[in-house]
Protein backbone atom coordinates (compact mmCIF):
# COMPACT_ATOMS: atom_id res chain seq x y z
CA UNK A 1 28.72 -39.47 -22.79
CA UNK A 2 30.85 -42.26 -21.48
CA UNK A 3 32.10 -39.75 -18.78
CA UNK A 4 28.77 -38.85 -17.84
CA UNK A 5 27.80 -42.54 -17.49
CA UNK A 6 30.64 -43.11 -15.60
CA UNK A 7 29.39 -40.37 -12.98
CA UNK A 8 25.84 -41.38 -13.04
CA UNK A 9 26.48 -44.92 -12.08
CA UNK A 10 29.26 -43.21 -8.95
CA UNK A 11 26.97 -41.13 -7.16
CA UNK A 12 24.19 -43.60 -7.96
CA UNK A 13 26.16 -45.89 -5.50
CA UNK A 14 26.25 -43.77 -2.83
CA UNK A 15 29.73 -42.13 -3.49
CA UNK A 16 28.29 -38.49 -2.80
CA UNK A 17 30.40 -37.46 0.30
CA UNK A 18 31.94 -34.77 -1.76
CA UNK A 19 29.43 -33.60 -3.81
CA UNK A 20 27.54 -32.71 -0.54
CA UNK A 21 30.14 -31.18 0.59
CA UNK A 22 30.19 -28.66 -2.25
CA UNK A 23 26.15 -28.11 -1.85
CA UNK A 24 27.24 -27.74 2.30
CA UNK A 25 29.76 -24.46 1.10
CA UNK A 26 27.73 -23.11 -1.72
CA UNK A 27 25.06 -23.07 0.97
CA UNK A 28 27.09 -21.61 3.57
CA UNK A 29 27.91 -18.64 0.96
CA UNK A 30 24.75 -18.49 0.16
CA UNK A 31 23.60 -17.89 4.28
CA UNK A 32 26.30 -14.83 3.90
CA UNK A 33 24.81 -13.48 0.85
CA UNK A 34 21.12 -13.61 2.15
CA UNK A 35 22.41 -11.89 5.79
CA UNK A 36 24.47 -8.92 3.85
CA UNK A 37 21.32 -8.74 1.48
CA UNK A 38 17.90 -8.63 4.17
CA UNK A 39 19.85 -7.06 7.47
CA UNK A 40 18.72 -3.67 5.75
CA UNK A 41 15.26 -4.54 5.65
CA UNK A 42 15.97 -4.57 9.63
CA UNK A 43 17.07 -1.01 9.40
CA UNK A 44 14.20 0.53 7.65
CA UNK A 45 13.52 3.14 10.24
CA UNK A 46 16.71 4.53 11.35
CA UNK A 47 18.10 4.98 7.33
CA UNK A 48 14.53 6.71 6.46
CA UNK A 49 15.15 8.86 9.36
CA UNK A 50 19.05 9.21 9.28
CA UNK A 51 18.81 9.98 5.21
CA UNK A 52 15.30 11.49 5.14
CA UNK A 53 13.90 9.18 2.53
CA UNK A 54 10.50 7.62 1.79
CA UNK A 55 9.01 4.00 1.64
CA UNK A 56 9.74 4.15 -2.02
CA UNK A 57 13.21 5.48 -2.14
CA UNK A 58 13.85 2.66 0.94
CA UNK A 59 12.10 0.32 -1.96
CA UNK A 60 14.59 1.29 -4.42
CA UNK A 61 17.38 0.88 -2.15
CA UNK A 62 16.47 -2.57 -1.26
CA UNK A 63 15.45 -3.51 -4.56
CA UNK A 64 16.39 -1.96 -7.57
CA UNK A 65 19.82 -1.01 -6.46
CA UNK A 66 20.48 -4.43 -5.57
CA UNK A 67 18.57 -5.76 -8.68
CA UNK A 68 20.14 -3.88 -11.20
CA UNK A 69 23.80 -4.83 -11.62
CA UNK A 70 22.98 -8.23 -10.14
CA UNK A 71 20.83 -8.92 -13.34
CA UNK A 72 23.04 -7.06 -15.64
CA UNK A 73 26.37 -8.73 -14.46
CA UNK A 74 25.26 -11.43 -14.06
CA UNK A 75 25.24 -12.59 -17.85
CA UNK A 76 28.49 -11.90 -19.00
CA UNK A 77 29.88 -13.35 -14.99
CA UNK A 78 27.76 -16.38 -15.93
CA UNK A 79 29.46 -16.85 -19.58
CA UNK A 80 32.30 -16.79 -17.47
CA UNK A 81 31.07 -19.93 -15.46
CA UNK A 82 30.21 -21.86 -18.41
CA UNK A 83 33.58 -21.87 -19.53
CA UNK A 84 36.48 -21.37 -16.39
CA UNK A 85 36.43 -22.34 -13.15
CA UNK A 86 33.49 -21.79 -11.15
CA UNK A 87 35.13 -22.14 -8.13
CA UNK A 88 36.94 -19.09 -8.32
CA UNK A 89 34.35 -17.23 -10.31
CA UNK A 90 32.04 -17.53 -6.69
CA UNK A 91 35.17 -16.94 -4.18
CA UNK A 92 35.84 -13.46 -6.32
CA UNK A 93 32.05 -12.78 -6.17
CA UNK A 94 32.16 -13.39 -2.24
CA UNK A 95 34.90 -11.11 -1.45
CA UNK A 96 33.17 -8.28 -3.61
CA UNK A 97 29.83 -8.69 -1.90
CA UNK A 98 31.04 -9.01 1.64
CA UNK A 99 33.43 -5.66 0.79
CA UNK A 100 30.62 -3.68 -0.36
CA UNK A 101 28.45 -4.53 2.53
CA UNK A 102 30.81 -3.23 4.93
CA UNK A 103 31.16 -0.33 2.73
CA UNK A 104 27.30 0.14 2.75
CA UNK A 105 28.20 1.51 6.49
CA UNK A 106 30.48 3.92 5.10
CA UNK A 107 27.45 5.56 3.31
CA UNK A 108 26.49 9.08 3.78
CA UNK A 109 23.31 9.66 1.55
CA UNK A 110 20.81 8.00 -0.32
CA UNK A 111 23.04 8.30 -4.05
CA UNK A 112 26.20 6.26 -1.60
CA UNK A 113 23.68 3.86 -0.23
CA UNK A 114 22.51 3.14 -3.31
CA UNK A 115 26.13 2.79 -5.17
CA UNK A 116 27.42 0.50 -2.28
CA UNK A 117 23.98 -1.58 -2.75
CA UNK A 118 24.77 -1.90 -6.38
CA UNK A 119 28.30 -3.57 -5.56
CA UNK A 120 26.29 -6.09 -3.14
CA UNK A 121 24.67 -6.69 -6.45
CA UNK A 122 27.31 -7.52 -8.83
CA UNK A 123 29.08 -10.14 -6.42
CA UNK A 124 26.08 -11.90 -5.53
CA UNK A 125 25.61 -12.12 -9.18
CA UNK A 126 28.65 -14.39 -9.28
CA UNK A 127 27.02 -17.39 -6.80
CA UNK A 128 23.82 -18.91 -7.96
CA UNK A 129 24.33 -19.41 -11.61
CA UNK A 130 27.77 -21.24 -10.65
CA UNK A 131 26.97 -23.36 -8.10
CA UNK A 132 23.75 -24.69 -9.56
CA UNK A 133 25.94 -25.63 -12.65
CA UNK A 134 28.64 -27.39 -10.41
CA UNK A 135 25.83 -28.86 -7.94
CA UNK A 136 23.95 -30.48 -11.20
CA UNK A 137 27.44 -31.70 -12.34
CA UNK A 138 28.26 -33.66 -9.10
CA UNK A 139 24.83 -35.45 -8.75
CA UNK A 140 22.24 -37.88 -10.57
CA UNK A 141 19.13 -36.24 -11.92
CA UNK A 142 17.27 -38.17 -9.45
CA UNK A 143 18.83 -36.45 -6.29
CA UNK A 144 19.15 -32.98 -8.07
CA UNK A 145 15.86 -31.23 -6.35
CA UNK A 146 17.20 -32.45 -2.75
CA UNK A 147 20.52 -31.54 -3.52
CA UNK A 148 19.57 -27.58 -5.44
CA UNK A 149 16.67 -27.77 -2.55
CA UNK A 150 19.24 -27.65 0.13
CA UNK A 151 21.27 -25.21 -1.38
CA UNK A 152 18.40 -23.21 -1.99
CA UNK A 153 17.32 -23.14 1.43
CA UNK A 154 20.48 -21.42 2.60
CA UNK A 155 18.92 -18.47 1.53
CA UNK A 156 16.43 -19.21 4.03
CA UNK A 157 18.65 -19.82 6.72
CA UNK A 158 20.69 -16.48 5.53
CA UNK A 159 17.13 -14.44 5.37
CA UNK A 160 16.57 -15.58 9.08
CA UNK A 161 19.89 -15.22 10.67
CA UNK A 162 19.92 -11.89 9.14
CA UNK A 163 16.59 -10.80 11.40
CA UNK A 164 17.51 -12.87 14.84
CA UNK A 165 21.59 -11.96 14.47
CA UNK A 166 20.59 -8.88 13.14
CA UNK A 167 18.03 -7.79 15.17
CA UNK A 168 19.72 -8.72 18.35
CA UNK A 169 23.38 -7.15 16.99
CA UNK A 170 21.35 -3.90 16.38
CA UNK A 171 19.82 -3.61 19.78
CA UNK A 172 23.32 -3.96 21.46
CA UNK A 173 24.84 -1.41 18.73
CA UNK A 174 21.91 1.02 19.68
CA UNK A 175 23.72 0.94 22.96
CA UNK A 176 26.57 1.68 21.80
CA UNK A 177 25.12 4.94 20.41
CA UNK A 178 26.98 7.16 17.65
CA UNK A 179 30.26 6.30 17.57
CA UNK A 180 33.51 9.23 15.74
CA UNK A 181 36.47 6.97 13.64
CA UNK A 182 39.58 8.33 12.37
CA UNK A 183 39.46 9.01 8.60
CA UNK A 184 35.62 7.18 8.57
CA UNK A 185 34.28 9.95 11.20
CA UNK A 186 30.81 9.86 12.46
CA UNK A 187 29.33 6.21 12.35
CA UNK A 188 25.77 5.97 12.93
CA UNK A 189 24.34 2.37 14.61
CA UNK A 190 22.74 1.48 11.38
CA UNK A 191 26.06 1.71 9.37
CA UNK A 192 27.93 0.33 12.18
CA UNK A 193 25.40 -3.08 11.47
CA UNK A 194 26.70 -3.26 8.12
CA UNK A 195 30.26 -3.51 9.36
CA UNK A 196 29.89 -6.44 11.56
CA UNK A 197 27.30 -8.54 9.40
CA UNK A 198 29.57 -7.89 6.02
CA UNK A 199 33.52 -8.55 7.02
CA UNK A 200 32.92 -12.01 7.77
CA UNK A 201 31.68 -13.18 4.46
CA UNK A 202 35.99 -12.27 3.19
CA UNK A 203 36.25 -16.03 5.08
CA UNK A 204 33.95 -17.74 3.36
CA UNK A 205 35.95 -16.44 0.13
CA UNK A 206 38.97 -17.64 1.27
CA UNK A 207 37.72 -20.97 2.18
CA UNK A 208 35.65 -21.85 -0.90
CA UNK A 209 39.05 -21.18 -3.59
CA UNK A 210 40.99 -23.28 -0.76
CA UNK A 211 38.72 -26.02 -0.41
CA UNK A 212 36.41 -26.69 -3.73
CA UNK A 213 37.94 -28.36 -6.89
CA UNK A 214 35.51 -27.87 -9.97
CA UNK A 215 33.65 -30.67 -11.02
CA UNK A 216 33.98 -32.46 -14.17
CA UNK A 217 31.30 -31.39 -16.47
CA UNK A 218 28.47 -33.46 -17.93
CA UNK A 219 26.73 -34.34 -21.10
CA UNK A 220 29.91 -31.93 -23.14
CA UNK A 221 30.60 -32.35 -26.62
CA UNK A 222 32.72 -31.28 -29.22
CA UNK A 223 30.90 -28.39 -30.16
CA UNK A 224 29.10 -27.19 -26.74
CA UNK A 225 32.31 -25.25 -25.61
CA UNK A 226 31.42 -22.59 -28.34
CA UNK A 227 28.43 -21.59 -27.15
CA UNK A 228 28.19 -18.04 -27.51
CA UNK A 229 25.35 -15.49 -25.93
CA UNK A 230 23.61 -15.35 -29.12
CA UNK A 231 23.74 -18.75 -29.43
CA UNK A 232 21.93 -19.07 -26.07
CA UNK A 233 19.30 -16.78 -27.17
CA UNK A 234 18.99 -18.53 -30.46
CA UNK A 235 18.69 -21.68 -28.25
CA UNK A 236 16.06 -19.58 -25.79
CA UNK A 237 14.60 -18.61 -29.09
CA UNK A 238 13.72 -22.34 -30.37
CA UNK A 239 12.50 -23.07 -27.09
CA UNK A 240 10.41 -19.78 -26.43
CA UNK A 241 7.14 -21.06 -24.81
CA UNK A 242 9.14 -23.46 -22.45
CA UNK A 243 11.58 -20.31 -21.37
CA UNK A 244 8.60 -17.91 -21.55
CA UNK A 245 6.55 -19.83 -18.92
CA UNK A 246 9.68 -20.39 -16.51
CA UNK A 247 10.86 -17.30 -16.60
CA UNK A 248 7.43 -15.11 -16.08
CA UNK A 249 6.05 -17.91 -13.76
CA UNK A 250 8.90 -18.79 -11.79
CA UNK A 251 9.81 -14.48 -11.43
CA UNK A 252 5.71 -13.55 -10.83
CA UNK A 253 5.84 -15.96 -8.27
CA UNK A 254 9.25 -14.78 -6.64
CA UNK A 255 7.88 -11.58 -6.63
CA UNK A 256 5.33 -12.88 -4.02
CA UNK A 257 8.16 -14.44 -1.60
CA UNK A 258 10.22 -10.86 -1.78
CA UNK A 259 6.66 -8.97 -1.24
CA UNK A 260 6.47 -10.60 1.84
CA UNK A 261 9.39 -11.11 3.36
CA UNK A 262 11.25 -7.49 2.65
CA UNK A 263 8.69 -5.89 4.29
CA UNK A 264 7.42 -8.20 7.20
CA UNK A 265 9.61 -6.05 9.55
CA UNK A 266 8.17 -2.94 8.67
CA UNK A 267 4.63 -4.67 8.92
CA UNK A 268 5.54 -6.20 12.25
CA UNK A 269 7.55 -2.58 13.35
CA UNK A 270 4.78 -0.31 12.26
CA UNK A 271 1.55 -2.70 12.86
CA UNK A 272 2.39 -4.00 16.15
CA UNK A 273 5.42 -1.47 17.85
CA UNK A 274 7.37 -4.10 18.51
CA UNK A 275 11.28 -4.02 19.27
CA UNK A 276 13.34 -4.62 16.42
CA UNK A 277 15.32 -7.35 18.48
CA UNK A 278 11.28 -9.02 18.85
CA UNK A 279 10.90 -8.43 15.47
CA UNK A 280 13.94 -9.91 14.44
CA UNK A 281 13.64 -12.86 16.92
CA UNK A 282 10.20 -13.44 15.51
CA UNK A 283 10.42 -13.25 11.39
CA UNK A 284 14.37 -15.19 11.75
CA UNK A 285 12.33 -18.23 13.68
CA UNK A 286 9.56 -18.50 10.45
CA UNK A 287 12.17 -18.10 8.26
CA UNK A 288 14.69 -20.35 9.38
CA UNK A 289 11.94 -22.63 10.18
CA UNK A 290 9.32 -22.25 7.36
CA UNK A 291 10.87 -21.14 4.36
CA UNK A 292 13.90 -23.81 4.39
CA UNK A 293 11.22 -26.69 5.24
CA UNK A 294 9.48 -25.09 2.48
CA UNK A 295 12.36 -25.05 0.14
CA UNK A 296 13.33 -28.51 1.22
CA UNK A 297 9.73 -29.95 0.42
CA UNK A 298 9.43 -28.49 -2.88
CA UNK A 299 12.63 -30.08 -3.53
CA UNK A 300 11.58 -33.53 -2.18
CA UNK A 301 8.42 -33.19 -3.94
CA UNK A 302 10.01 -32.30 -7.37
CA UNK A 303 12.40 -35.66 -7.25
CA UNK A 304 8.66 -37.31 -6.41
CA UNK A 305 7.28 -36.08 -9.36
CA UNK A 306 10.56 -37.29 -11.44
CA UNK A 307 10.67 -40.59 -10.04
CA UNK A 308 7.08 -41.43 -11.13
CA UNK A 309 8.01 -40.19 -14.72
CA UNK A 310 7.02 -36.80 -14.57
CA UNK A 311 9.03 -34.62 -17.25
CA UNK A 312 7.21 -31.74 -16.06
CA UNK A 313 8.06 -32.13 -12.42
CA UNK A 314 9.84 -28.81 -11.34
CA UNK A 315 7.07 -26.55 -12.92
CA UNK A 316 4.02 -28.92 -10.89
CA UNK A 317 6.00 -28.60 -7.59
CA UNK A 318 6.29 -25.15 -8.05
CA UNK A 319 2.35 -24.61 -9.09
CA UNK A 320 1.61 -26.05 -5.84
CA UNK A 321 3.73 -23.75 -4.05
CA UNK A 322 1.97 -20.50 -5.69
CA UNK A 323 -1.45 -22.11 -5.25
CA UNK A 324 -0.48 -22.40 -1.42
CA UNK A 325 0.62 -18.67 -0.94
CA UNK A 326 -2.58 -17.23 -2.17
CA UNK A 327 -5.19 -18.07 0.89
CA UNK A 328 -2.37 -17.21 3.90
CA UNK A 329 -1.17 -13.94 2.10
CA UNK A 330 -4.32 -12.64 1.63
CA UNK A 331 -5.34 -13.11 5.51
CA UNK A 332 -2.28 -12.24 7.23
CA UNK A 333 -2.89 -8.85 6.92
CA UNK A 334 -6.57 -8.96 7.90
CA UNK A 335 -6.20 -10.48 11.29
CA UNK A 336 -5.78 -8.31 14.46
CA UNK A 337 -3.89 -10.57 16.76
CA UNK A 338 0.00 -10.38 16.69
CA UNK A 339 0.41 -14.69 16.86
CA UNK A 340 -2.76 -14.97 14.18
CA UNK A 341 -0.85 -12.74 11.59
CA UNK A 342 2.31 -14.71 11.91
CA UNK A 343 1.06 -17.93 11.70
CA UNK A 344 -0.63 -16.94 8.86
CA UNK A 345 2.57 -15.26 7.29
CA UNK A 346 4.65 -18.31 8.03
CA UNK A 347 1.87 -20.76 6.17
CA UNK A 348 2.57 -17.80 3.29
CA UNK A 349 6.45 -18.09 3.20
CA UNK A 350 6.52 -21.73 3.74
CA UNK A 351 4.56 -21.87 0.02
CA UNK A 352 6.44 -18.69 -1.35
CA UNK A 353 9.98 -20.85 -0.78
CA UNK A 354 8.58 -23.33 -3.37
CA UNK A 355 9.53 -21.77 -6.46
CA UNK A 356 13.76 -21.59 -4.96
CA UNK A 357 14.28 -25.27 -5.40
CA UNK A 358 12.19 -25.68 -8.21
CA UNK A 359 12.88 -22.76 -10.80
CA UNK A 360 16.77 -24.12 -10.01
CA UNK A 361 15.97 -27.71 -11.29
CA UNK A 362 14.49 -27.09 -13.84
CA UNK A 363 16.87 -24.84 -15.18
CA UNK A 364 19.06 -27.24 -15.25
CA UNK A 365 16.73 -29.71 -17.48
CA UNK A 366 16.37 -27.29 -19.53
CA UNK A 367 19.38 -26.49 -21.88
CA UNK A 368 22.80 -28.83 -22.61
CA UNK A 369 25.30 -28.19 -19.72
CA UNK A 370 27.66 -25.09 -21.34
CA UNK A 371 24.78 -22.39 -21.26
CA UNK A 372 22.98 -23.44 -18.31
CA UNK A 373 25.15 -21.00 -16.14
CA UNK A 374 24.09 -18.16 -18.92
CA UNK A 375 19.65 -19.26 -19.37
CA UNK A 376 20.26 -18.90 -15.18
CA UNK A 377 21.76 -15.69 -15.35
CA UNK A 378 18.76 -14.74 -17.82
CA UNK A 379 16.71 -16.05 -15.34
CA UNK A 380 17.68 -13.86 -12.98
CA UNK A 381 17.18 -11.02 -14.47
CA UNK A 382 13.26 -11.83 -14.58
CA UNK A 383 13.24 -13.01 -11.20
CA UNK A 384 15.03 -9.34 -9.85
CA UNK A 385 12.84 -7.23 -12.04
CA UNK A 386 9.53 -8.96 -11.50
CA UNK A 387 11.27 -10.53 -7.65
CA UNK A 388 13.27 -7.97 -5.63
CA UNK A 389 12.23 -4.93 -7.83
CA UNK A 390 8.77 -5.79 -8.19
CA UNK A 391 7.78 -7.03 -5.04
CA UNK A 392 9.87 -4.62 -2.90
CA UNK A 393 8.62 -1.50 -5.00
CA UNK A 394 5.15 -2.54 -5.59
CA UNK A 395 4.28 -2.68 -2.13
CA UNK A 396 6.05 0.61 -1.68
CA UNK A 397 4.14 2.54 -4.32
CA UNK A 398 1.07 1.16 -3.33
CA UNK A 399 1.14 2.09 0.34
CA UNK A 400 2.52 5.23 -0.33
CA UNK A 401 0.17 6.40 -3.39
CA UNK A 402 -2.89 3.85 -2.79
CA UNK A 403 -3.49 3.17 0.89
CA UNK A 404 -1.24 6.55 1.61
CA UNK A 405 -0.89 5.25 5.16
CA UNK A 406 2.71 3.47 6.76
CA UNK A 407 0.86 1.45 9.02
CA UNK A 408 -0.93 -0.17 5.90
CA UNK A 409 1.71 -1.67 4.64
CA UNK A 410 0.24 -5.27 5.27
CA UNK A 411 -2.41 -4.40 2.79
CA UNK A 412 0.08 -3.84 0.07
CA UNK A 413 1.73 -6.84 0.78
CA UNK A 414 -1.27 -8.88 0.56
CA UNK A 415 -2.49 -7.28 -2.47
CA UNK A 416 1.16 -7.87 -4.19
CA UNK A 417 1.59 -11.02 -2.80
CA UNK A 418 -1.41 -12.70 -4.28
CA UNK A 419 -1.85 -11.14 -7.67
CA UNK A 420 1.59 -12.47 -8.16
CA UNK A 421 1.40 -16.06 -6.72
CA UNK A 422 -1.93 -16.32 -8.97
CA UNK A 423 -0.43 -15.18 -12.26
CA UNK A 424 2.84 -17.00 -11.63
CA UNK A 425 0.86 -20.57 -10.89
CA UNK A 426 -1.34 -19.76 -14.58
CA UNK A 427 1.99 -19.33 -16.33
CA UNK A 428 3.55 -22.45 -14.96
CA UNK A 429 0.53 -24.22 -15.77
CA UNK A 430 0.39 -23.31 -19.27
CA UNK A 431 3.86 -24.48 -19.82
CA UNK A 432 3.93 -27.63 -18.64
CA UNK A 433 3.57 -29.41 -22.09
CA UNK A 434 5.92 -27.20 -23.32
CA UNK A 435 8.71 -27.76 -20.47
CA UNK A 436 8.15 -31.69 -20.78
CA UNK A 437 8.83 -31.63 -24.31
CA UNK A 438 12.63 -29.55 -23.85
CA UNK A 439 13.57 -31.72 -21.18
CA UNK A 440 13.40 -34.73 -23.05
CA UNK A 441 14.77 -33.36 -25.70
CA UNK A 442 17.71 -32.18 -23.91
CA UNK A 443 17.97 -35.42 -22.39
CA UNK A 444 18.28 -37.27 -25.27
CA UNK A 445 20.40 -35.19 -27.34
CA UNK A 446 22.93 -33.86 -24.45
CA UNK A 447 22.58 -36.84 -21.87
């Protein structure tokens, strides 16, 4: 406790050069992670084509494959983080993702695709849970939402490089045409994309086991180092209303953000004819701009909420956030005009980024600091069945089996959209009372 004292009263005084230095590379890996995971939703049309699939095997692709082992691995890889060094734990993950991107290009069907998606999964599974345990380590509870907002929004920034670099890369590999390799052999465009965007990220890997020294860890006792999975669940257990309304809120309402944005290409592509590259241009622009200032304002909003006493603060920023989705998602879709729909959209994904920032804070309120890495993990696995799987699929199945039209696709997403951003605001709002009353209690009892 005296350590964490010690710390509290540093970075109160301004000593956070380094700390923000560790958010600045965690973000950075978390910009590779977003490009190597949304450039497919770029490449909708030439993998349907090239591997003769439908919306709903391109859903399952995007989503589930992904989902799957990132959920499942991402337990036992977030023990892991609880207990050794989370640098290295994240530079591992990095070189795995960024390996099995490139090797998405090497794909040949829809089973390969889908295997080389799955190994995206598992070393992506390896960032989040660590870095929001070292970023809540190297900062004052006051700063946390800024400091988990900005790392949040490189997911953002990753989501929209991924459609303007992306877009613009696969307009200038389209040139290039089909290209023959020794050993490899034929190389469509599409897999070519996945070369160039995924290589890169082996860098970042390097540079984050070179560079970043874990952080001492706060609020540790004698007895939190043996904290085993069943003791998190018996922990999750005592606390089931509080993890109940965080995880279904927080994942209904992520499930609204990954409804729109993994299939606003396809919207704009199918809807409007548009160029990928304009596409591209287009959704990285809201992104980059609207979802990280969203990100960043439920963040500064959240440390609002905390400063004027507010034990509840994460879950009210992030009601806010699904209230605000509800009005634009619903519209988007209806209006004819090509600048009317993405306004609308970016008013959506500005409120959609909410829950990023503020599902990660309170997180980390709301267990002592040696499981946090493990209730995120947990977390996770809501957020990618009702989040990547659930929005990605959903709108699949329902504009393949409901409105049974591609070009409707913008009707699916407003229908999944909203249903989720309204049941994932209810949750929240329900466990308020319940989140206030674990966060103090972790407070007092773990510092």
């Amino acid at each position: 406790m005296e350590n964490t004292a010690n710390m509290e009263e540093q970075n109160s005084s301004g000593s956070l050069a380094y700390p923000w230095y560790i958010v600045s590379l965690c973000m950075l890996a978390y910009v590779f992670s977003f490009i190597d995971r949304q450039v497919i939703t770029l490449l909708i049309e030439p993998i349907r084509a090239d591997l003769q699939i439908s919306d709903t095997q391109f859903s399952l692709l995007h989503g589930l494959a992904f989902a799957m082992l990132y959920a499942v691995a991402g337990i036992p890889i977030a023990r892991m983080a609880d207990r050794r060094s989370r640098p290295v734990i994240i530079s591992v993950g990095i070189f795995v993702w960024s390996l099995a991107t490139a090797m998405c290009g090497l794909a040949k069907s829809f089973v390969q695709l889908f295997l080389a998606r799955m190994a995206v999964g598992v070393g992506e599974a390896a960032l989040s849970p660590a870095a929001y345990s070292m970023i809540t380590d190297s900062f004052p509870k006051s700063k946390l939402g800024l400091a988990l907002g900005v790392y949040s929004s490189g997911s953002f920034l990753g989501g929209g490089l991924a459609f303007i670099i992306g877009g613009a890369a696969i307009a200038i590999i389209n040139q290039w045409g089909v290209q023959q390799f020794p050993v490899i052999g034929v190389v469509q465009p599409w897999q070519m994309t996945f070369f160039m965007v995924g290589l890169p990220g082996l860098l970042v890997a390097a540079l984050f086991i070179v560079t970043i020294k874990d952080p001492d860890r706060k609020g540790v006792t004698e007895d939190s180092t043996a904290f085993t999975f069943s003791d998190v669940l018996h922990y999750i257990g005592g606390h089931k209303k509080t993890f109940a309304a965080h995880y279904v809120g927080f994942g209904l309402l992520s499930m609204t953000l990954y409804a729109l944005m993994n299939w606003a290409p396809a919207y704009f592509l199918r809807k409007y004819g548009m160029p990928v590259k304009d596409v591209g241009l287009y959704l990285g622009l809201v992104v980059l701009i609207g979802n990280s200032a969203g990100v960043l304002a439920s963040g500064w909003l959240t440390d609002l909420f905390t400063r004027k006493g507010y034990h509840d603060a994460p879950l009210r920023a992030g009601m806010i956030g699904g209230l605000g989705v509800v009005i634009p998602a619903v519209l988007f879709s209806q209006v004819s005009g090509f600048g009317g729909s993405l306004a609308l959209l970016a008013v959506a994904l500005f409120f959609a980024s909410f829950p990023m920032a503020t599902s990660a804070t309170a997180l980390q309120l709301m267990a002592p600091n040696q499981m946090r890495a493990q209730v995120t993990a947990l977390f996770f696995l809501f957020m990618n069945m009702f989040g990547i799987t659930g929005g990605a699929t959903l709108v699949a199945l329902a504009t393949d089996f409901i409105f049974e039209n591609d070009v409707m696709v913008g009707y699916s997403m407003s229908l999944v959209s909203a249903t989720g951003a309204i049941l994932g605001a209810g949750f929240l709002y329900w466990g308020l009372k319940y989140f206030a009353q674990t966060e103090r209690e972790v407070a007092e009892r773990h510092g």
